[in-house]
N, C-alpha and C. Protein backbone atom coordinates (compact mmCIF):
# COMPACT_ATOMS: atom_id res chain seq x y z
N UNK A 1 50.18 -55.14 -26.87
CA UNK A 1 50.99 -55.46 -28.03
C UNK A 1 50.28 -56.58 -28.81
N UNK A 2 49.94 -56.75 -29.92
CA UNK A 2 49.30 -57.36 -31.02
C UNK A 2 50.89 -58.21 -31.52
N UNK A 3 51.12 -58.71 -31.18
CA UNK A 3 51.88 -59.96 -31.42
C UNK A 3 51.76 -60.60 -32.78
N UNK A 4 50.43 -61.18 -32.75
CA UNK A 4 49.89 -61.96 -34.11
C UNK A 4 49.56 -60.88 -35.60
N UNK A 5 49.28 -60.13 -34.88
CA UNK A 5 49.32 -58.96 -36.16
C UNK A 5 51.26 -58.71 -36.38
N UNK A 6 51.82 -58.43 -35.62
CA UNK A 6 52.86 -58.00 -35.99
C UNK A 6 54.34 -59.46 -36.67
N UNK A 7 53.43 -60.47 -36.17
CA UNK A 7 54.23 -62.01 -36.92
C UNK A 7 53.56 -61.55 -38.12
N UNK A 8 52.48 -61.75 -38.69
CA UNK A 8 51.82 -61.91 -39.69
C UNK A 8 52.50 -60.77 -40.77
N UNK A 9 53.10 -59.61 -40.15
CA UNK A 9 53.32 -58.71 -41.17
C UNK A 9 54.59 -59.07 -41.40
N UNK A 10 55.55 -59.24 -40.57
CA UNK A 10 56.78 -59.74 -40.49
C UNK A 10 56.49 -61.05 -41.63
N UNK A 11 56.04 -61.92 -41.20
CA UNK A 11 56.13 -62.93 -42.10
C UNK A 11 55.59 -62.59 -43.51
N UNK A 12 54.71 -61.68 -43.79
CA UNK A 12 54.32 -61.44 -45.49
C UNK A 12 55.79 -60.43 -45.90
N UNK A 13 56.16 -59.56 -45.21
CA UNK A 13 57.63 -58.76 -45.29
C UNK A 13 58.73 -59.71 -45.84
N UNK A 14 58.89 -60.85 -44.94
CA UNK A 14 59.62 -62.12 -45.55
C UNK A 14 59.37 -62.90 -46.68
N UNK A 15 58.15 -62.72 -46.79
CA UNK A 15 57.78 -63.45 -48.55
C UNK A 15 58.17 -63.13 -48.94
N UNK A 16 58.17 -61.32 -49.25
CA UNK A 16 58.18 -60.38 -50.32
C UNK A 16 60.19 -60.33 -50.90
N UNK A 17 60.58 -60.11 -49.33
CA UNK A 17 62.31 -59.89 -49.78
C UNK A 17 62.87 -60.29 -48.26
N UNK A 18 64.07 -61.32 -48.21
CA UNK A 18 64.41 -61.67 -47.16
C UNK A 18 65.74 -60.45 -46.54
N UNK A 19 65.94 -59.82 -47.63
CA UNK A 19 67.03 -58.53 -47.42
C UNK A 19 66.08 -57.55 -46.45
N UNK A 20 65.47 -57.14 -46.83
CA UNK A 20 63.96 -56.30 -46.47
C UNK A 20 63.51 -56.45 -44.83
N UNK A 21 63.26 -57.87 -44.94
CA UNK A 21 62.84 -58.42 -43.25
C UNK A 21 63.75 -58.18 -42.51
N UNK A 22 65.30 -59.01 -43.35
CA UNK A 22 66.59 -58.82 -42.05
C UNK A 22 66.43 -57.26 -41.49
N UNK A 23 66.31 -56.37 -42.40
CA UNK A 23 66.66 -54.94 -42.01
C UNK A 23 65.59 -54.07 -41.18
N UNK A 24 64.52 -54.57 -41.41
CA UNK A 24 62.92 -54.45 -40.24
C UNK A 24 63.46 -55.16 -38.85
N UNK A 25 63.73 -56.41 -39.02
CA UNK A 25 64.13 -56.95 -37.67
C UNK A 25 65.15 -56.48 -36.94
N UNK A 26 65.98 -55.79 -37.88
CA UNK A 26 67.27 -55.03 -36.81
C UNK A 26 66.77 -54.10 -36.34
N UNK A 27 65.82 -53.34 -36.65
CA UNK A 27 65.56 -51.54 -36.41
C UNK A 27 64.77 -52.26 -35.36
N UNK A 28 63.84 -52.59 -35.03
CA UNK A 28 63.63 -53.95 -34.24
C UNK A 28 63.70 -54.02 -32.79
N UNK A 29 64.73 -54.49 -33.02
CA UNK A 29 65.63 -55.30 -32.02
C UNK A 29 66.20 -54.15 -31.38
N UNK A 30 66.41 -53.13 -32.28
CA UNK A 30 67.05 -51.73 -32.12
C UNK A 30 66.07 -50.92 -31.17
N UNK A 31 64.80 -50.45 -31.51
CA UNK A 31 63.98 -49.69 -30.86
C UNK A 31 63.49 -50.48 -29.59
N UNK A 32 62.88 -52.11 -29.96
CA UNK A 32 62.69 -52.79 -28.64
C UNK A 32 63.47 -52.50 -27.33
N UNK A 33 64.67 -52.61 -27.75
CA UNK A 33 65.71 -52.65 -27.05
C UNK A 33 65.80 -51.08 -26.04
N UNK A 34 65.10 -50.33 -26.64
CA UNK A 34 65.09 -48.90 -25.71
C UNK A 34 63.90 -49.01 -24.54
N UNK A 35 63.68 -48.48 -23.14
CA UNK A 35 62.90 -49.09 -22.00
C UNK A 35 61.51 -48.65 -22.60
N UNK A 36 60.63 -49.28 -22.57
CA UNK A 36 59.23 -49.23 -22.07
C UNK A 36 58.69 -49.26 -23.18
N UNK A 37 59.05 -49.83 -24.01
CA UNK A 37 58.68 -49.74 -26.04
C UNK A 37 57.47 -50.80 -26.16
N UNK A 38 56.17 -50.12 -26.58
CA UNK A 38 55.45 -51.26 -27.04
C UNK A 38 55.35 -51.13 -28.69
N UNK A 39 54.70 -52.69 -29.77
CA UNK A 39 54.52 -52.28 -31.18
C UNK A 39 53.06 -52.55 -31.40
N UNK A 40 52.86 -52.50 -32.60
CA UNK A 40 51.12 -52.54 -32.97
C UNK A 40 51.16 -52.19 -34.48
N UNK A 41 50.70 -52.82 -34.88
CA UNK A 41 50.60 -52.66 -36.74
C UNK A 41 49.89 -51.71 -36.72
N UNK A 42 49.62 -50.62 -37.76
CA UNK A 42 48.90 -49.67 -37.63
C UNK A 42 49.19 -48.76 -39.62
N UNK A 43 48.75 -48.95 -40.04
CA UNK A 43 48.93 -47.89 -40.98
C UNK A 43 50.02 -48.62 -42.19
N UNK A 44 49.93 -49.93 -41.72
CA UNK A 44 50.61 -50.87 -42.84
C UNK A 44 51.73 -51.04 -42.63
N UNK A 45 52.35 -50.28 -41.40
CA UNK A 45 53.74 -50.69 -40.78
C UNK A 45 53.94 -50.84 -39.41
N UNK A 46 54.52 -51.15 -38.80
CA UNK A 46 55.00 -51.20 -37.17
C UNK A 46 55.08 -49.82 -36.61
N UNK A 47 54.66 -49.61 -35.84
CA UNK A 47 54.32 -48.10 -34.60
C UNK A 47 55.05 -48.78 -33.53
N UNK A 48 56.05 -47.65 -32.89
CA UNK A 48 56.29 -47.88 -31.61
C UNK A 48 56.05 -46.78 -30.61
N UNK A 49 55.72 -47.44 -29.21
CA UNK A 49 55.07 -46.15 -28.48
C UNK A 49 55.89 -46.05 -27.22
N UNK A 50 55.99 -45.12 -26.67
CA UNK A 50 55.99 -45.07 -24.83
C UNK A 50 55.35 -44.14 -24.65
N UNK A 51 53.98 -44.75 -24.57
CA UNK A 51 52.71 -43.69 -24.17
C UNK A 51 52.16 -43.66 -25.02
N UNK A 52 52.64 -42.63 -26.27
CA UNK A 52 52.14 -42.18 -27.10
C UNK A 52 53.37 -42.39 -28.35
N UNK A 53 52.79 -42.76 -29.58
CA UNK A 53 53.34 -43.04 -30.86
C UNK A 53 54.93 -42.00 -30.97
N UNK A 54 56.00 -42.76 -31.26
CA UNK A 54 57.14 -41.87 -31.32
C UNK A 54 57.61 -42.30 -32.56
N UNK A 55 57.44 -43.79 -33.21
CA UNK A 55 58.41 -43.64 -34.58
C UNK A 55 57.26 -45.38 -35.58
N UNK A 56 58.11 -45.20 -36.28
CA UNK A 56 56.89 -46.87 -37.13
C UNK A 56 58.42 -47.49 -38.29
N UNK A 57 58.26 -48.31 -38.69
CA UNK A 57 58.64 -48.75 -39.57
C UNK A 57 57.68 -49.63 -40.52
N UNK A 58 58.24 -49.15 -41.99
CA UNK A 58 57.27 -49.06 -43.08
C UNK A 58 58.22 -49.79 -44.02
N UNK A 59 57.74 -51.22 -44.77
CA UNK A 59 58.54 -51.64 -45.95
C UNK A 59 58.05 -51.35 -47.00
N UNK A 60 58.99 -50.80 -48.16
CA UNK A 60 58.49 -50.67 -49.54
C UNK A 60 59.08 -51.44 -50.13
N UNK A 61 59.17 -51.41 -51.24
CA UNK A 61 59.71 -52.33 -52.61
C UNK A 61 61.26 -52.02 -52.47
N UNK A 62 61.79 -51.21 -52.22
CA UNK A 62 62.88 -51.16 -52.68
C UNK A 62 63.84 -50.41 -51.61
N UNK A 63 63.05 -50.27 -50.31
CA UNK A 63 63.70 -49.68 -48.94
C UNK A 63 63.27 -49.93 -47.81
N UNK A 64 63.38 -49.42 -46.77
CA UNK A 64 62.35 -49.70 -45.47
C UNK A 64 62.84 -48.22 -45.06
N UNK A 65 61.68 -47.70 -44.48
CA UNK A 65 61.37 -46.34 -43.78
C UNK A 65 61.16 -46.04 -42.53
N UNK A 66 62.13 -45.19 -41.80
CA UNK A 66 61.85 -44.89 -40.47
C UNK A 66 61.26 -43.52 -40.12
N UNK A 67 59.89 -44.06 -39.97
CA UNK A 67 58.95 -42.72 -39.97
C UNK A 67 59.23 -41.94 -38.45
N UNK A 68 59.26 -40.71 -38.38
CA UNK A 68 58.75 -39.93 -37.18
C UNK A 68 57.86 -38.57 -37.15
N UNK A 69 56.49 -39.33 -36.57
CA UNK A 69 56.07 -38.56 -36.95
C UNK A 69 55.77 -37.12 -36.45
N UNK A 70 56.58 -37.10 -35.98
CA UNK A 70 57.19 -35.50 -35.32
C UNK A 70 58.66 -34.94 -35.58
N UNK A 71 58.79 -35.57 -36.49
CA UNK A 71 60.35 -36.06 -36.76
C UNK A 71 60.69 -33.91 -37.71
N UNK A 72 59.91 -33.04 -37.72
CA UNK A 72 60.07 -32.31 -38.28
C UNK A 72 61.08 -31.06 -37.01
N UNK A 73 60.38 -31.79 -35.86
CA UNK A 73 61.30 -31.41 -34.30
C UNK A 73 62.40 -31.47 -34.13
N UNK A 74 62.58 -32.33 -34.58
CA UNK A 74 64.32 -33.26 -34.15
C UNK A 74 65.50 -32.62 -35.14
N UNK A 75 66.18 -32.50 -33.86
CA UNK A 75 67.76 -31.90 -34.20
C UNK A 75 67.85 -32.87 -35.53
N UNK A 76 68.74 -32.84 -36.53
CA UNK A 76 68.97 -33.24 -37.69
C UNK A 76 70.58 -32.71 -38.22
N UNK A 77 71.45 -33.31 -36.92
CA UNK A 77 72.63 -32.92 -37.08
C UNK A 77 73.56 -33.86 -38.26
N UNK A 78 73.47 -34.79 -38.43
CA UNK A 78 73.89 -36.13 -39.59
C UNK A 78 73.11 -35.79 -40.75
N UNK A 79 71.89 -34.76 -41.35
CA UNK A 79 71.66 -34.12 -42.17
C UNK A 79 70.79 -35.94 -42.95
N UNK A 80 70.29 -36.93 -42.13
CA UNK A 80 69.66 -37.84 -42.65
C UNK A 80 68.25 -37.91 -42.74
N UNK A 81 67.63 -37.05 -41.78
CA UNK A 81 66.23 -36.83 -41.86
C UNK A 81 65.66 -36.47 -43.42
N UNK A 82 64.79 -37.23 -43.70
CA UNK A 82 63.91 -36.63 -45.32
C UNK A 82 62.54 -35.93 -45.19
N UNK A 83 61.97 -35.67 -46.26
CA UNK A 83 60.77 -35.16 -45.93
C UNK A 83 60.40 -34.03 -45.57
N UNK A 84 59.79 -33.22 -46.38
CA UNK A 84 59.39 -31.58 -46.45
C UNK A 84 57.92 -31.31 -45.76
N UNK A 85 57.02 -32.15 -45.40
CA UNK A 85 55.62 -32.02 -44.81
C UNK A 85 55.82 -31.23 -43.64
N UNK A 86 54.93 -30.53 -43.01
CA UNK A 86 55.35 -29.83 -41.68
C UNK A 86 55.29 -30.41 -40.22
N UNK A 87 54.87 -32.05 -40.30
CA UNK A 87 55.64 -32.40 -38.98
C UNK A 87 56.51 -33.91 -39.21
N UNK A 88 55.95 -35.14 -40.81
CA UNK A 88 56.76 -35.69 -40.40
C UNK A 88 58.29 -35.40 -40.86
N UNK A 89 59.01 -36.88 -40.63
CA UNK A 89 60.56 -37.07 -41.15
C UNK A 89 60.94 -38.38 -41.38
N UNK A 90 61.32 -38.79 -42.40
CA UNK A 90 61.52 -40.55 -42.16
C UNK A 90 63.27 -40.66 -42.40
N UNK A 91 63.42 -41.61 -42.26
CA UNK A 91 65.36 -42.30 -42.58
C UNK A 91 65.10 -43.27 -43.68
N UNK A 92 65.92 -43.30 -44.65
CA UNK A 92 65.39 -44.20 -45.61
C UNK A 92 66.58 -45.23 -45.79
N UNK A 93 66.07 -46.32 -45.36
CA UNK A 93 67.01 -47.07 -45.63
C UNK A 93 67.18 -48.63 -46.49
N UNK A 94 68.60 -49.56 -47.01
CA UNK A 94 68.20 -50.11 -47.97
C UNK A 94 69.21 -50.91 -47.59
N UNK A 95 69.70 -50.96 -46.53
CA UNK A 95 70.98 -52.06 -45.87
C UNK A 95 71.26 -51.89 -44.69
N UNK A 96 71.41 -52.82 -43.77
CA UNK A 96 71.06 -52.90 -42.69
C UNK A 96 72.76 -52.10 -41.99
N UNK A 97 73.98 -52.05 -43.06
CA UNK A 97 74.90 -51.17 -42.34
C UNK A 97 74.04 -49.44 -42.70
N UNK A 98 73.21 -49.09 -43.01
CA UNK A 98 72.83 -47.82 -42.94
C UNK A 98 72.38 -47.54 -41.51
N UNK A 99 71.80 -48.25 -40.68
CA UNK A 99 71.45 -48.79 -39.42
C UNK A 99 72.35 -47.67 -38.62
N UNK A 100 74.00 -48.03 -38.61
CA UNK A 100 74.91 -46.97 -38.27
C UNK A 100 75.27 -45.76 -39.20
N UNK A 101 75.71 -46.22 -40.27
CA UNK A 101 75.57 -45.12 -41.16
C UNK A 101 74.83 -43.76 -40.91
N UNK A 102 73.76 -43.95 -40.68
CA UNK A 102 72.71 -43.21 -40.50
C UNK A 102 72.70 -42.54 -39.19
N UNK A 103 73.23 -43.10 -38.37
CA UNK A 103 73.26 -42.40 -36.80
C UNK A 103 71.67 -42.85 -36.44
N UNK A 104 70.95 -44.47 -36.57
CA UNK A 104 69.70 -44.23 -36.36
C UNK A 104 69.21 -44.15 -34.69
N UNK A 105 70.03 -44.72 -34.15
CA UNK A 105 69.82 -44.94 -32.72
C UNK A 105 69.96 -43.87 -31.82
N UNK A 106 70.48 -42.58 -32.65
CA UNK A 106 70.93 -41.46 -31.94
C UNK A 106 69.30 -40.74 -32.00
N UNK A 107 68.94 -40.71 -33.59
CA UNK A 107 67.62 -40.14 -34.04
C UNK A 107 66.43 -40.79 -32.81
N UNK A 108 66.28 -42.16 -32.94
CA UNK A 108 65.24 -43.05 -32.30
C UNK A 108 65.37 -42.26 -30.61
N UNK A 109 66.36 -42.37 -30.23
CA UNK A 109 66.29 -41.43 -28.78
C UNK A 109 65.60 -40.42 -28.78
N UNK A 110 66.11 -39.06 -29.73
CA UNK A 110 65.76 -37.84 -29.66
C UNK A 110 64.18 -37.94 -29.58
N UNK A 111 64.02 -38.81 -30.66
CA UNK A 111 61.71 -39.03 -30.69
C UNK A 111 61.87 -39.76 -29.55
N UNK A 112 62.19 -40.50 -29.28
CA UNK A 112 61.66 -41.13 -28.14
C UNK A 112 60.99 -39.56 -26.69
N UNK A 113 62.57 -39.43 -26.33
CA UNK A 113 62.17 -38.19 -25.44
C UNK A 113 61.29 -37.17 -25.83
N UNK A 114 61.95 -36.79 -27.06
CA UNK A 114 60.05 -35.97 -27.14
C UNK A 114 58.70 -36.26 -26.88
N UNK A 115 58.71 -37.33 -27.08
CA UNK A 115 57.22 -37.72 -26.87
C UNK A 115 57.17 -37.38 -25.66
N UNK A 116 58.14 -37.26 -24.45
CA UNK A 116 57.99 -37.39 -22.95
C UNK A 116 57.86 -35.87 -22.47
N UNK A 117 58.26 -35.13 -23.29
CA UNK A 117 58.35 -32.88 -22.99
C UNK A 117 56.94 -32.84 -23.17
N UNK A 118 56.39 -32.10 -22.22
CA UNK A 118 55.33 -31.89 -21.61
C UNK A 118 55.31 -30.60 -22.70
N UNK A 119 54.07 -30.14 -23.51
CA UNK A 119 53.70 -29.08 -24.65
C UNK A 119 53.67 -28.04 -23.59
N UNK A 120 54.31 -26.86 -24.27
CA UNK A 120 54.40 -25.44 -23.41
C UNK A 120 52.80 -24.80 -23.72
């Protein structure tokens, strides 16, 4: 885990908009919080792995994005998944009550375990 890379982005995230950071740090606290989660800056946003890459968070100007990039897999019963490409899916969000709104913790599971199904 790259620590100093991942303060450093956090802290330019906080320059930019302190609404913005709060809502990075919950998803956060959120994915940390699931067993065996490491992060790593990568691609201009936060990657989280167990094993292998299952989801990232990405700040823009005017939202923060919960990428998966297999996310084209995943049940999509709350109809919140975006994105037409043929494997990813992101959650787009712009307040940290979208957090539930969104059902994100239900989504963050489903990638999580995938990453763990062994390819037929």
């Amino acid at each position: 885990m790259s620590i100093d890379r991942v303060t450093k982005l956090l802290e330019d995230i906080r320059l930019l908009s302190e609404d913005r950071f709060k809502l990075v740090q919950s998803l956060r606290k959120l994915i940390l919080g699931l067993e065996g989660i490491s992060e790593e800056v990568k691609y201009g946003g936060i990657l989280f792995a167990e094993g292998k890459p299952f989801c990232g968070i990405f700040s823009y100007a005017n939202h923060v994005s919960l990428e998966f990039g297999a996310g084209a897999a995943l049940p999509d019963k709350h109809k919140v998944l975006e994105g037409e490409g043929k494997l990813r899916r992101h959650i787009k969000l712009t307040a940290i009550r979208d957090i539930e709104s969104k059902h994100v913790r239900e989504y963050l599971v489903l990638a999580q375990k995938a990453t763990k199904k062994p390819k037929p």
